[in-house]
Protein backbone atom coordinates (compact mmCIF):
# COMPACT_ATOMS: atom_id res chain seq x y z
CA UNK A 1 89.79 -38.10 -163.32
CA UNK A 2 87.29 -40.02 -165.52
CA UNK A 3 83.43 -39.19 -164.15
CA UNK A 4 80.88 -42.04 -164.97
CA UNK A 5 77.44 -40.40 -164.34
CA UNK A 6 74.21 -42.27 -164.42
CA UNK A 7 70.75 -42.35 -163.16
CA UNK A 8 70.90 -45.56 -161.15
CA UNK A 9 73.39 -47.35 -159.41
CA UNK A 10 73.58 -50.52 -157.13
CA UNK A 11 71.65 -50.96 -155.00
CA UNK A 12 69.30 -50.38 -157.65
CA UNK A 13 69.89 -52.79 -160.17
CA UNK A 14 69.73 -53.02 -163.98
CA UNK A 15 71.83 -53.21 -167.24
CA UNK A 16 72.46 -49.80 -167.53
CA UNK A 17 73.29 -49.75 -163.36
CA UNK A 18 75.51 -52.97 -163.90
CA UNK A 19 77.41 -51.30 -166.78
CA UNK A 20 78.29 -48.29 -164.78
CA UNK A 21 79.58 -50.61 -161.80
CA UNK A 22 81.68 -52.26 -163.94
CA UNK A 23 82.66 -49.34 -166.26
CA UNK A 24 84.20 -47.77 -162.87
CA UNK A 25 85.56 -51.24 -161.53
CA UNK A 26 87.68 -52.32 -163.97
CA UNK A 27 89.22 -48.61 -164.79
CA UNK A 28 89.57 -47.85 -161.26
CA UNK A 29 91.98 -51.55 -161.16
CA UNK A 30 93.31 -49.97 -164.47
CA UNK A 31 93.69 -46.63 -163.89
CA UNK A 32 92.87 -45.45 -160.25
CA UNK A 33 91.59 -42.46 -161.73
CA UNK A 34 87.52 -43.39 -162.15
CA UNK A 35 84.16 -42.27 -160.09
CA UNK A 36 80.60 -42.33 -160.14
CA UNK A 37 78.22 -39.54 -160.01
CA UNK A 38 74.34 -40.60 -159.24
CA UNK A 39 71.36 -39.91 -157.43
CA UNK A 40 71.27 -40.59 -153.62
CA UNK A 41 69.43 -43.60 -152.75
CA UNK A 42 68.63 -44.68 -149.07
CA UNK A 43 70.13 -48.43 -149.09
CA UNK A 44 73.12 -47.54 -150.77
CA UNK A 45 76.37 -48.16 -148.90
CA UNK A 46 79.09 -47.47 -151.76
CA UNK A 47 81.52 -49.55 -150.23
CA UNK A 48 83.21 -49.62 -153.18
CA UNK A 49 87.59 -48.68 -153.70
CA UNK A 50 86.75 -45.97 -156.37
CA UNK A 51 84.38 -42.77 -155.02
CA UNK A 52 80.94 -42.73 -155.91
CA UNK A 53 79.50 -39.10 -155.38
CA UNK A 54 75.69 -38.88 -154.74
CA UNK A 55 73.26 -36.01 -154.64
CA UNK A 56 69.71 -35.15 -153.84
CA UNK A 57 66.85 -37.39 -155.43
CA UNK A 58 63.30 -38.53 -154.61
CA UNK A 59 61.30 -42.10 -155.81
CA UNK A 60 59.77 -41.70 -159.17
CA UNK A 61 56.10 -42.37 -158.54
CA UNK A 62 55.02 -46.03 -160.49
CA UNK A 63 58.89 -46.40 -161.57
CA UNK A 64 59.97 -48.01 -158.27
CA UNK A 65 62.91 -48.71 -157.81
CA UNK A 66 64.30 -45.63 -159.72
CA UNK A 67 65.22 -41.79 -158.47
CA UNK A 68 64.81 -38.80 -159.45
CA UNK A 69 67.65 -36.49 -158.87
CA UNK A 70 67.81 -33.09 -158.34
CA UNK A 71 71.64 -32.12 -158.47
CA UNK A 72 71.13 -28.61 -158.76
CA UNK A 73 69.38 -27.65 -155.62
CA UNK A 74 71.63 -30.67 -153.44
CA UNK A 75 74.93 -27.71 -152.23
CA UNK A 76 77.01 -29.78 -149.87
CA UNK A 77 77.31 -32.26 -153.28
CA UNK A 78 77.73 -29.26 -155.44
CA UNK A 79 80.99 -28.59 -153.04
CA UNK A 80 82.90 -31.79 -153.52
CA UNK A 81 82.21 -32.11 -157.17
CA UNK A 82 83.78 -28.21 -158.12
CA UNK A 83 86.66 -29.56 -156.74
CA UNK A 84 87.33 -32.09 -159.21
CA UNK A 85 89.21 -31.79 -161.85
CA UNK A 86 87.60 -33.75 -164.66
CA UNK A 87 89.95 -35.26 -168.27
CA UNK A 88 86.76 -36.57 -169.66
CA UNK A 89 82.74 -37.24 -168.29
CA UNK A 90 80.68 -39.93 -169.51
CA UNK A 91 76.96 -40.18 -169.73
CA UNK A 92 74.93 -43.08 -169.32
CA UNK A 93 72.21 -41.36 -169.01
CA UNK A 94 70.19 -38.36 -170.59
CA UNK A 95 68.74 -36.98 -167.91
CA UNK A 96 69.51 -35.30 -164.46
CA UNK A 97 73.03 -36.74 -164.17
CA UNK A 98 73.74 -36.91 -167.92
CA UNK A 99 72.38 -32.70 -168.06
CA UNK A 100 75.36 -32.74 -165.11
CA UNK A 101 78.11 -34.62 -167.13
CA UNK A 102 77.26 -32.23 -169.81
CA UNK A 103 77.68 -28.91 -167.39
CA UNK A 104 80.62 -29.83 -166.36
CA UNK A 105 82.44 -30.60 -169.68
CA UNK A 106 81.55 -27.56 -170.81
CA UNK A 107 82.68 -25.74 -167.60
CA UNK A 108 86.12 -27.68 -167.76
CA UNK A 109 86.35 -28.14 -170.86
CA UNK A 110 87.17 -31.49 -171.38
CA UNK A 111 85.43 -34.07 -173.73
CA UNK A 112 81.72 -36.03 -173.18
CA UNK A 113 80.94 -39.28 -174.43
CA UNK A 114 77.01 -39.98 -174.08
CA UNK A 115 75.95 -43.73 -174.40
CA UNK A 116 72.46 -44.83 -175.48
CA UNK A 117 71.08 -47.60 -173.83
CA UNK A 118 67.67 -47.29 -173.98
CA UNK A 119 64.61 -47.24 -175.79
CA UNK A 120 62.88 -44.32 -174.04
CA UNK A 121 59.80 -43.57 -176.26
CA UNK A 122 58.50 -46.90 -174.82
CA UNK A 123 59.12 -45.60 -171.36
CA UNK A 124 57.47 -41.91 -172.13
CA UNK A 125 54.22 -43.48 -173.94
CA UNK A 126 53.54 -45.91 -171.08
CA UNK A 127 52.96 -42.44 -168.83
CA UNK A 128 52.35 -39.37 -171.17
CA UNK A 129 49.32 -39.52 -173.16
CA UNK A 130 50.27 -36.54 -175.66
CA UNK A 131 52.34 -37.39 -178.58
CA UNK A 132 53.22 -34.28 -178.71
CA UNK A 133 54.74 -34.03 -175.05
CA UNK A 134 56.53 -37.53 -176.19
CA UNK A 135 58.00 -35.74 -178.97
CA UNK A 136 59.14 -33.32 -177.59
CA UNK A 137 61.08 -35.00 -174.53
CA UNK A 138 62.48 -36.89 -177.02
CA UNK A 139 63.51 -33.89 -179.32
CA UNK A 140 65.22 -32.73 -175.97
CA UNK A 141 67.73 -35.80 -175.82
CA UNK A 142 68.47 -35.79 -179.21
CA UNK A 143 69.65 -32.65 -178.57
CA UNK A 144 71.34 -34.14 -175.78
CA UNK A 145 73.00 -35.89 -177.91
CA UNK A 146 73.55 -33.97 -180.06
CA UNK A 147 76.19 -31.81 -178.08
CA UNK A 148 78.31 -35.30 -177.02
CA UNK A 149 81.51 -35.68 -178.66
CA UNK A 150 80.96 -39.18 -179.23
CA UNK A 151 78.15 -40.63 -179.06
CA UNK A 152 78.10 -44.76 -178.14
CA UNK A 153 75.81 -47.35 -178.48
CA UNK A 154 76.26 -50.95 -176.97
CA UNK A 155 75.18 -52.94 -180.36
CA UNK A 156 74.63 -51.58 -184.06
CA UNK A 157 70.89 -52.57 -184.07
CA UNK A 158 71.10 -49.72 -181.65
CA UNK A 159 71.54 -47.05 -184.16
CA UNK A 160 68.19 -47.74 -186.05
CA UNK A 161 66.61 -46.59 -182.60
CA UNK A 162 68.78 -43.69 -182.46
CA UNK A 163 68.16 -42.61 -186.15
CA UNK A 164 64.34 -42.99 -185.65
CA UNK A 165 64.11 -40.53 -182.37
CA UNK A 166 65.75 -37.83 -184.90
CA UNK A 167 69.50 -38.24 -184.36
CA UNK A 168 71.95 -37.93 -187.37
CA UNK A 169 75.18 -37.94 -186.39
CA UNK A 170 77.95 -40.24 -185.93
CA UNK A 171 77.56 -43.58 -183.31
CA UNK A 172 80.76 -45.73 -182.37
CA UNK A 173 79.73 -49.60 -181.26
CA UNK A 174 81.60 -50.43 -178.07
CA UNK A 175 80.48 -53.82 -176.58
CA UNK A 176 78.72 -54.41 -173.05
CA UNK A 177 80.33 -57.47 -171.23
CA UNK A 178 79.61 -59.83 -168.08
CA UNK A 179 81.15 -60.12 -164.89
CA UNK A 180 80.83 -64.14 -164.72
CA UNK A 181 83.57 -66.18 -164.86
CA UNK A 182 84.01 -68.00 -168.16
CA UNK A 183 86.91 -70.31 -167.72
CA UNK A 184 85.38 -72.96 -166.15
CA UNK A 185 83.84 -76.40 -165.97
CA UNK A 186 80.20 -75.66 -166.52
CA UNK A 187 79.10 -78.86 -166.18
CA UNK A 188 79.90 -79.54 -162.81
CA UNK A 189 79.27 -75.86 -161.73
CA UNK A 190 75.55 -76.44 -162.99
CA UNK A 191 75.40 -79.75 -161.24
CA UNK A 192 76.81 -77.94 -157.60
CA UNK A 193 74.40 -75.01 -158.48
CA UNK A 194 71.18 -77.62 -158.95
CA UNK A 195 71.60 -78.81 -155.27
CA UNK A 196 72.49 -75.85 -153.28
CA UNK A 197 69.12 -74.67 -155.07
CA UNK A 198 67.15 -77.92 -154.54
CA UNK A 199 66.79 -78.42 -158.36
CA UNK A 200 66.75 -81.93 -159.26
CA UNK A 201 69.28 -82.78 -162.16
CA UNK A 202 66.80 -83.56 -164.59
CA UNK A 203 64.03 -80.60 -164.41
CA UNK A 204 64.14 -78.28 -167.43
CA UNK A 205 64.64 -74.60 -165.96
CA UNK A 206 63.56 -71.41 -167.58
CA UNK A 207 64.73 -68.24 -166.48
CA UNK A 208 63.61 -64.54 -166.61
CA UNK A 209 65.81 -61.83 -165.11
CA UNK A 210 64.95 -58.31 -165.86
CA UNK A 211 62.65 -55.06 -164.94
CA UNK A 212 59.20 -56.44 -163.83
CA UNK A 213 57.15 -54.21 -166.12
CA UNK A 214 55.00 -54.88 -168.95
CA UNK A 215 57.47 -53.40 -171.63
CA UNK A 216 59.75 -56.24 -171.44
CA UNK A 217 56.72 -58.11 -172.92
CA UNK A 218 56.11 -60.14 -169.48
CA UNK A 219 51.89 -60.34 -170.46
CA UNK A 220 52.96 -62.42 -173.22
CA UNK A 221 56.05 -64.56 -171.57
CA UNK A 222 53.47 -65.69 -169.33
CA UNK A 223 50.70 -66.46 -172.10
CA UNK A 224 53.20 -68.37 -173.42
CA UNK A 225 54.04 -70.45 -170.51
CA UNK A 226 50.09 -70.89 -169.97
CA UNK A 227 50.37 -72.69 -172.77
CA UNK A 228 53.20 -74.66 -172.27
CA UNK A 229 51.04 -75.66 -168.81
CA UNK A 230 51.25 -79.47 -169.73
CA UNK A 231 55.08 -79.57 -170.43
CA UNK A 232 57.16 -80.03 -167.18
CA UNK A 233 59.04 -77.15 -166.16
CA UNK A 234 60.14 -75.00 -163.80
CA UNK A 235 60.54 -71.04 -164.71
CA UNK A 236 62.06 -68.62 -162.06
CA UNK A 237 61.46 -65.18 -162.47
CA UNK A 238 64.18 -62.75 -161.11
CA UNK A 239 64.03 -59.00 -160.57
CA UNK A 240 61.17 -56.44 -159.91
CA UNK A 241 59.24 -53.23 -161.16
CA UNK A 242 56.04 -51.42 -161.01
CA UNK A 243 53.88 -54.51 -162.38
CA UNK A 244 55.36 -57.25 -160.37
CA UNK A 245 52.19 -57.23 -158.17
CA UNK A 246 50.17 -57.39 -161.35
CA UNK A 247 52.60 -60.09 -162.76
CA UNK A 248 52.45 -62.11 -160.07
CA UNK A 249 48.05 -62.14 -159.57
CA UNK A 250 48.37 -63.12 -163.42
CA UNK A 251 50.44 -65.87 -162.97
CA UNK A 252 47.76 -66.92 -160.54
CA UNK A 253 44.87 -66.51 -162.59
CA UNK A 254 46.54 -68.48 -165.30
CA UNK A 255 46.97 -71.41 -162.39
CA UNK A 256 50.90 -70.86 -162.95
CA UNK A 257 52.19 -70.79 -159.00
CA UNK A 258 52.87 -74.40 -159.29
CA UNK A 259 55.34 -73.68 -162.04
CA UNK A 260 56.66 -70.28 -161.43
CA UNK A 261 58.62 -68.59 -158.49
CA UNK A 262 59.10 -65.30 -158.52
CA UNK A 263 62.88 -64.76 -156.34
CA UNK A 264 62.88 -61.12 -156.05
CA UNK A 265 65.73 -59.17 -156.92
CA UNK A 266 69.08 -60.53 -156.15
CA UNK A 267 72.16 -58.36 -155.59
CA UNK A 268 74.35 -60.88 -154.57
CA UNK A 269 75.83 -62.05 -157.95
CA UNK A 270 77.40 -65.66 -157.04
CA UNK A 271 73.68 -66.64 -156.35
CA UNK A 272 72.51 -64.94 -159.24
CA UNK A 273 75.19 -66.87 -161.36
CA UNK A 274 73.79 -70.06 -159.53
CA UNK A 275 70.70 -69.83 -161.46
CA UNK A 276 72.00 -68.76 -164.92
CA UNK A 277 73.69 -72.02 -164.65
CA UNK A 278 70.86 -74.27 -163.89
CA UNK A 279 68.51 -72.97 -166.44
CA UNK A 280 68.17 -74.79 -169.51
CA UNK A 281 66.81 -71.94 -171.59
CA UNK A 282 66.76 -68.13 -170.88
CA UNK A 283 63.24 -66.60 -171.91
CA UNK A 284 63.75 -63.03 -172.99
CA UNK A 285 60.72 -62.30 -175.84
CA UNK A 286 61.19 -58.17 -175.30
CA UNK A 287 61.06 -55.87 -178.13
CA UNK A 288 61.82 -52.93 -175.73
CA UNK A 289 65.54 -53.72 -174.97
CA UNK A 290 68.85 -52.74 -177.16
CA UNK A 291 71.72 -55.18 -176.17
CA UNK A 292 70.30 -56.61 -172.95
CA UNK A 293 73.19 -57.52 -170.24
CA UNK A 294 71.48 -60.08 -169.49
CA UNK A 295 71.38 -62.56 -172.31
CA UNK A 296 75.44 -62.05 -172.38
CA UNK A 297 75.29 -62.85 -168.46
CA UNK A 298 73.21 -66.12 -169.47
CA UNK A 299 75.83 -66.69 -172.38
CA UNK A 300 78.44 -66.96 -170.13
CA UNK A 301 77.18 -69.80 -167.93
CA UNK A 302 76.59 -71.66 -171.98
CA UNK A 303 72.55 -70.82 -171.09
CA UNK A 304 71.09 -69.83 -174.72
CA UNK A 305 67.89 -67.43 -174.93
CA UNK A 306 65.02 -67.54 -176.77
CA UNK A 307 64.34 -64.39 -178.59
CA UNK A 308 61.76 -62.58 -180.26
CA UNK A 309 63.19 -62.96 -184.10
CA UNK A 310 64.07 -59.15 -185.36
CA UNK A 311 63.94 -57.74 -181.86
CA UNK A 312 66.78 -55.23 -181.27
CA UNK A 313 68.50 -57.54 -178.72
CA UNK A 314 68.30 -60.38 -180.98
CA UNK A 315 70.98 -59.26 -183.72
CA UNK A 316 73.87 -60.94 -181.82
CA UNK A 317 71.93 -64.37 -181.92
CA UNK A 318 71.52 -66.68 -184.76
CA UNK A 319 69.16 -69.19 -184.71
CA UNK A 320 70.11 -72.59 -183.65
CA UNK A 321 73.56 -71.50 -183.53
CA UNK A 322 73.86 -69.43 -180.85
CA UNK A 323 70.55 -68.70 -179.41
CA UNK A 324 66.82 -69.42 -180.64
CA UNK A 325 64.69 -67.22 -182.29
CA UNK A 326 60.98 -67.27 -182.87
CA UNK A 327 58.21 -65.50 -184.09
CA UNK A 328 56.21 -62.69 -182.12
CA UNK A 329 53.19 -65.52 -181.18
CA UNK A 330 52.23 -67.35 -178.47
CA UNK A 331 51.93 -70.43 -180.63
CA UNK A 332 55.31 -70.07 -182.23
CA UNK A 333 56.93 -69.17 -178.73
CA UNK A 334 55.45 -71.88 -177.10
CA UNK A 335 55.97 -74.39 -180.29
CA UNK A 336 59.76 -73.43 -180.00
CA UNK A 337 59.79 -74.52 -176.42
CA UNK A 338 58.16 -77.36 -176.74
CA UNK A 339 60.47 -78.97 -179.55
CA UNK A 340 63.29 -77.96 -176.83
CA UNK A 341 62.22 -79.82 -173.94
CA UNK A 342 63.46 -82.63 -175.08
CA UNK A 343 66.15 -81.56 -176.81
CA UNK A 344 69.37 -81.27 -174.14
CA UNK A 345 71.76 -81.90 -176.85
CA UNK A 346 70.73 -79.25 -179.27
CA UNK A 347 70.35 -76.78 -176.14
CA UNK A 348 74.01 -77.82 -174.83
CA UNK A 349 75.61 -77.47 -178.40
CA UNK A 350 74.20 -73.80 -179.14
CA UNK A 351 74.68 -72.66 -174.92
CA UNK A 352 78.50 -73.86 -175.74
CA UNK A 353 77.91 -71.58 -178.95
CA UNK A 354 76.84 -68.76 -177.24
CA UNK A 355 79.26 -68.92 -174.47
CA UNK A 356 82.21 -68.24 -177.37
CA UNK A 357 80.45 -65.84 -179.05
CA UNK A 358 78.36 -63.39 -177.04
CA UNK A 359 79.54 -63.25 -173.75
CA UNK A 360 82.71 -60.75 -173.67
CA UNK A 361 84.94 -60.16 -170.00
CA UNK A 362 84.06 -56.47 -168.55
CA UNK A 363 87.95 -56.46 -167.91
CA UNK A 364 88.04 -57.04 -172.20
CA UNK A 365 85.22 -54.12 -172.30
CA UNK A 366 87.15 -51.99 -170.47
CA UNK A 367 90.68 -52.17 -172.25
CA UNK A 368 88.55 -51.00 -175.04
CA UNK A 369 86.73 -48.07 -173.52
CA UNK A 370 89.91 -46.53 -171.60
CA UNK A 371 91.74 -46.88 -175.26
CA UNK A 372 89.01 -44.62 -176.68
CA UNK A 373 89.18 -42.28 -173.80
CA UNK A 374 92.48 -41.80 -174.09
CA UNK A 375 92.00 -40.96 -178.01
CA UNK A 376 89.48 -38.48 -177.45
CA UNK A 377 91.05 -36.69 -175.04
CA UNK A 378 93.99 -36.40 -176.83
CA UNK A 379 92.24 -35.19 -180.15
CA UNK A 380 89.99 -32.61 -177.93
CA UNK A 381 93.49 -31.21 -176.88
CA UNK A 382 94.11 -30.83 -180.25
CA UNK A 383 91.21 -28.74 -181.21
């Protein structure tokens, strides 16, 4: 059996979650040899046709929605998972469930691969004061990865990240995909999605869909769209996090309510497609993210983003070909915008752009990934 272990997991929802679900989705129709190990969480149902193995966990205080597990101390969990018999583990995750993955391939002997998706100094400074303390988590999952026998990462931007928290060995580039349907007539699928969502045909739409916290550089997103006041336009925001209250009471202080709705977070994915589709431009101006899900998920509906030029995320995106890039400035964000609005053409010709060039299948992702299990377990026999 291939183990997928990570620290979240629907229902709690981002890139790193989605990734997971789909790692074990599409190997499980492949293979029917996949499951997930993750912290409990108490709206999870895990109705899902491959296993998904849960153990103890508790809310991580100003991180909400996210766990933290406690697999060691959780016995009736500890049970089921000694009785598996593991032909490779892979991490998504450094921490309690990637220390697990890590356990158990050297227990059974069997290979770990160890994917880094995140930029986690960003996440330590926002909490730790101490430098030092930062340092030294982060010397901790460098050794983490250290001990992987392949370490991935989901872009080659990526590795910069990697190299500057300490790490020095080898990184393989395997691809994150989308699970929205590409083979279609967008056109009309945007026009049906406008009216179930009472959108009239000829607003411009701008979309955020992410973590509500102030790393994904939300204080200036909505600077920018205070500035943009006089334009017409409607911008959704989708998702939550810690500073969505504080998002939300800036928005109102910058008279923005009349402009901006804030959804919530959506699980159900056809609706969530709905809106990709009827946004004109995807707004995604973090310098915190490494290959963002999400501007692949607006991709695929032919919605371009506009990106924060020599941002990780923004090395698959060229600018005006395939997505927009801009300065890191409230004038040159908002500038950008502006020369947009009334330019449908130009946005149509580089969405259709991005559609054929960023957004990959999961189902294509996952050919991939079970070809380079399959490899590695083979060559750890070997050794």
């Amino acid at each position: 059996m291939v183990g997928l272990f990570n620290d979240c997991f629907p229902p709690i929802m981002d890139g790193v979650s989605l990734t997971t679900q789909n790692y074990a989705q599409w190997l499980y129709k492949k293979t029917g040899n996949v499951c997930v190990v993750t912290p409990k969480s108490p709206y999870a149902k895990d109705d899902t046709d491959y296993p998904v193995f849960r153990y103890s966990s508790l809310p991580i205080p100003m991180r909400k929605p996210y766990r933290l597990g406690f697999p060691r101390v959780d016995w009736p969990f500890h049970e089921k998972i000694n009785k598996l018999s593991f032909e490779l583990v892979h991490a998504h995750c450094p921490f309690s469930s990637g220390n697990l993955a890590m356990r158990i391939a050297r227990e059974q002997r069997v290979p770990i691969v160890a994917t880094f998706h995140s930029k986690y100094r960003a996440d330590f400074e926002r909490i730790i004061p101490s430098k030092v303390i930062v340092d030294l988590f982060l010397k901790n999952i460098i050794r983490f990865y250290d001990m992987a026998d392949e370490v991935w990462i989901p872009q080659a931007a990526v590795e910069e990240t990697l190299r500057e928290y300490g790490y020095k060995g080898k990184v393989e580039v395997v691809d994150n995909g989308n699970d929205f349907a590409m083979e279609r007539d967008i056109r009309a699928f945007r026009s049906e999605a406008r009216r179930d969502l009472n959108i009239g045909s000829d607003d411009f739409v701008l979309l955020f869909v992410g973590q509500h916290i102030w790393e994904k550089n939300l204080n200036f997103l909505l600077d920018v769209l205070s500035a943009i006041r006089d334009v017409p336009f409607r911008m959704y925001f989708i998702g939550t996090g810690y500073a969505e209250g504080e998002i939300k009471r800036k928005a109102e202080k910058l008279n923005l309510l009349d402009k901006v709705k804030f959804v919530g977070v959506l699980t159900d994915r056809k609706v969530l497609e709905k809106y990709y589709a009827v946004s004109d431009l995807f707004l995604f101006p973090s310098l915190y993210d490494n290959a963002p899900l999400v501007v692949r998920e607006a991709a695929a509906l032919s919605t371009p983003s506009v990106l924060i030029r020599g941002a990780t995320c923004a090395e698959v995106v060229e600018d005006g070909y395939n997505g927009f890039l801009s300065e890191h400035s409230i004038d040159a964000f908002s500038h950008k915008i502006r020369c947009l609005v009334n330019s449908r053409e130009e946005i149509q010709f580089v969405g259709k752009n991005a559609s054929q060039t960023i957004a990959r299948s999961w189902e294509d992702v996952a050919e991939e990934v079970h070809d380079r299990y399959m490899k590695l377990i083979k060559r750890k026999a070997c050794v």
